[in-house]
C-alpha atoms as a PDB file:
ATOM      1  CA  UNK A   1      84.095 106.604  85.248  1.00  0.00           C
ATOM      2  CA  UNK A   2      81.031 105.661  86.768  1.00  0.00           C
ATOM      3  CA  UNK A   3      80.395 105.342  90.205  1.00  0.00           C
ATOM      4  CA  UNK A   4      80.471 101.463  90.750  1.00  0.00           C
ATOM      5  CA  UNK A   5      83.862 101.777  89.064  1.00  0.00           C
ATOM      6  CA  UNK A   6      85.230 104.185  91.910  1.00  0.00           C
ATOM      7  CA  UNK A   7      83.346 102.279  94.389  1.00  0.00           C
ATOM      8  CA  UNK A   8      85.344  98.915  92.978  1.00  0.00           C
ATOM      9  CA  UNK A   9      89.324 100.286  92.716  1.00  0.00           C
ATOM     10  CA  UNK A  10      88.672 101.910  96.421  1.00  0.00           C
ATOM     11  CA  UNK A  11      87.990  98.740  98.164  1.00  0.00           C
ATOM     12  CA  UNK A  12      91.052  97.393  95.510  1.00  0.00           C
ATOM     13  CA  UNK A  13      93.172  99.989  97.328  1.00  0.00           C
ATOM     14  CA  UNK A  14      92.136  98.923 100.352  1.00  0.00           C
ATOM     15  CA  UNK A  15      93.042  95.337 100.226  1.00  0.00           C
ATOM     16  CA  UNK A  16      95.921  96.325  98.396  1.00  0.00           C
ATOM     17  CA  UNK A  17      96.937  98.505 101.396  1.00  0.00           C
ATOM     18  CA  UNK A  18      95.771  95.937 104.000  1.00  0.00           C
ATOM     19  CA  UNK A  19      98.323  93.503 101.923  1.00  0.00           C
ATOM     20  CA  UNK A  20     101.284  95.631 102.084  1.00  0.00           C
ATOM     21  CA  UNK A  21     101.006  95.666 106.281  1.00  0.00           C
ATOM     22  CA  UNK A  22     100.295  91.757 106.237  1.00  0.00           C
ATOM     23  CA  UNK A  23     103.173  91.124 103.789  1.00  0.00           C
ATOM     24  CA  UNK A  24     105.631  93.238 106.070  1.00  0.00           C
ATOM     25  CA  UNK A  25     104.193  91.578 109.436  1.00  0.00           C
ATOM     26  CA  UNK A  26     104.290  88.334 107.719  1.00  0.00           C
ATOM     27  CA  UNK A  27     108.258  88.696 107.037  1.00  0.00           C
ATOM     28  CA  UNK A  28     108.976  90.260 110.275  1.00  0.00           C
ATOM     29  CA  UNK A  29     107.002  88.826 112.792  1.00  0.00           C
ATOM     30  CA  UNK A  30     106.190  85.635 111.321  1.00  0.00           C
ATOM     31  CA  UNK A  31     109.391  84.261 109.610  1.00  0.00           C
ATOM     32  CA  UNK A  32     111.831  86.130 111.849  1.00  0.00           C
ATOM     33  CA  UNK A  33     113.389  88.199 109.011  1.00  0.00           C
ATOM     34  CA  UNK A  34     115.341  91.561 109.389  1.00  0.00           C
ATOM     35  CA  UNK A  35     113.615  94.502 107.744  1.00  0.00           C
ATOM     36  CA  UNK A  36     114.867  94.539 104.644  1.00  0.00           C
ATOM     37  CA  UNK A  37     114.522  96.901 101.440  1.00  0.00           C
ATOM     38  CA  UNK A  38     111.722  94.473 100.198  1.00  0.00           C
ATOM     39  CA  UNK A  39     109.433  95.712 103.304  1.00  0.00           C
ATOM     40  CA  UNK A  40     110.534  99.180 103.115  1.00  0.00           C
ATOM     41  CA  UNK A  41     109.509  99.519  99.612  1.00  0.00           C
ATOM     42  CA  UNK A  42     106.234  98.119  99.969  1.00  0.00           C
ATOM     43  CA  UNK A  43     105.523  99.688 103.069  1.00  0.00           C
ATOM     44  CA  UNK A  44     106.660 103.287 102.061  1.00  0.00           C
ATOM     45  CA  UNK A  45     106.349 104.044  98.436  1.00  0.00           C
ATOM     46  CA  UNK A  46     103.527 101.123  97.265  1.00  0.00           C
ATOM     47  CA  UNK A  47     101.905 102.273 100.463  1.00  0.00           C
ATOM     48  CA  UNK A  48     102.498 106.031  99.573  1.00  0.00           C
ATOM     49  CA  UNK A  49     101.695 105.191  95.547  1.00  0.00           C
ATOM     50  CA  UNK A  50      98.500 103.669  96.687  1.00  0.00           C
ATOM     51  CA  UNK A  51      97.204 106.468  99.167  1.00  0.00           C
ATOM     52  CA  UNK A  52      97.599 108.707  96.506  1.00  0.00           C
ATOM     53  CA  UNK A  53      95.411 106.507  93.766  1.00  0.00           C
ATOM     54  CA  UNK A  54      93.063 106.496  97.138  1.00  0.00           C
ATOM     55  CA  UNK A  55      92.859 110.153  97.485  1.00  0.00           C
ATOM     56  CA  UNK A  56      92.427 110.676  93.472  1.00  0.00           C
ATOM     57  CA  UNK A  57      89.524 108.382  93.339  1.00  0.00           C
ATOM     58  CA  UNK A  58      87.544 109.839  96.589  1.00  0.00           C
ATOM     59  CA  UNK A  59      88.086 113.051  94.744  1.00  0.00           C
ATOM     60  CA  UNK A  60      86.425 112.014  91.831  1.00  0.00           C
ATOM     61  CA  UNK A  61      83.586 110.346  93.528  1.00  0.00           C
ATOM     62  CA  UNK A  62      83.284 113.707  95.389  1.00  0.00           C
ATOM     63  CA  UNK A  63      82.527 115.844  91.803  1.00  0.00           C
ATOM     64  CA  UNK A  64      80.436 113.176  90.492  1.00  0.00           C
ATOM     65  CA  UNK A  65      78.411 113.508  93.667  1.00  0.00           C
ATOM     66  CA  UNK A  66      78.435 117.047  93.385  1.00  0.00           C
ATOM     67  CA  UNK A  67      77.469 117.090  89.206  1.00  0.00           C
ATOM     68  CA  UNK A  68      74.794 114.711  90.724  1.00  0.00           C
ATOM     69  CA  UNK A  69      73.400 117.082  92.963  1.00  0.00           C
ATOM     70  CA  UNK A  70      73.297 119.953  90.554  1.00  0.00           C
ATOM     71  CA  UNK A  71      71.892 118.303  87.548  1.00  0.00           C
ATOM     72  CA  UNK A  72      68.535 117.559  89.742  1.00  0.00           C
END
């Protein structure tokens, strides 16, 4: 992967993040719904499913900074 790639998905995970609270204040707040276990899935395990594709992708960024900074 190269870094405009990882640059790319982590804003995707981002807004796809920034989604999954707008969906769930959308149904609550908006159309007066009762939580139900359409905003408990997406706000626990998309949300938790999505923090971890977050944290995988920062680390790889990290060693291609670091392979970066060696190879000079």
């Amino acid at each position: 992967m190269n870094r405009r790639t990882i640059r790319y998905a982590i804003v995707g995970c981002i807004v796809a993040m920034a989604a999954a609270v707008i969906y769930a204040a959308v149904r609550l707040l908006v159309l007066s719904q009762r939580a139900d276990l359409s905003i408990l899935v997406v706000n626990i395990v998309v949300f938790a499913g999505i923090a971890g594709v977050l944290i995988y992708l920062t680390k790889k960024e990290r060693d291609i900074e670091e392979e970066e900074m060696f190879r000079d």
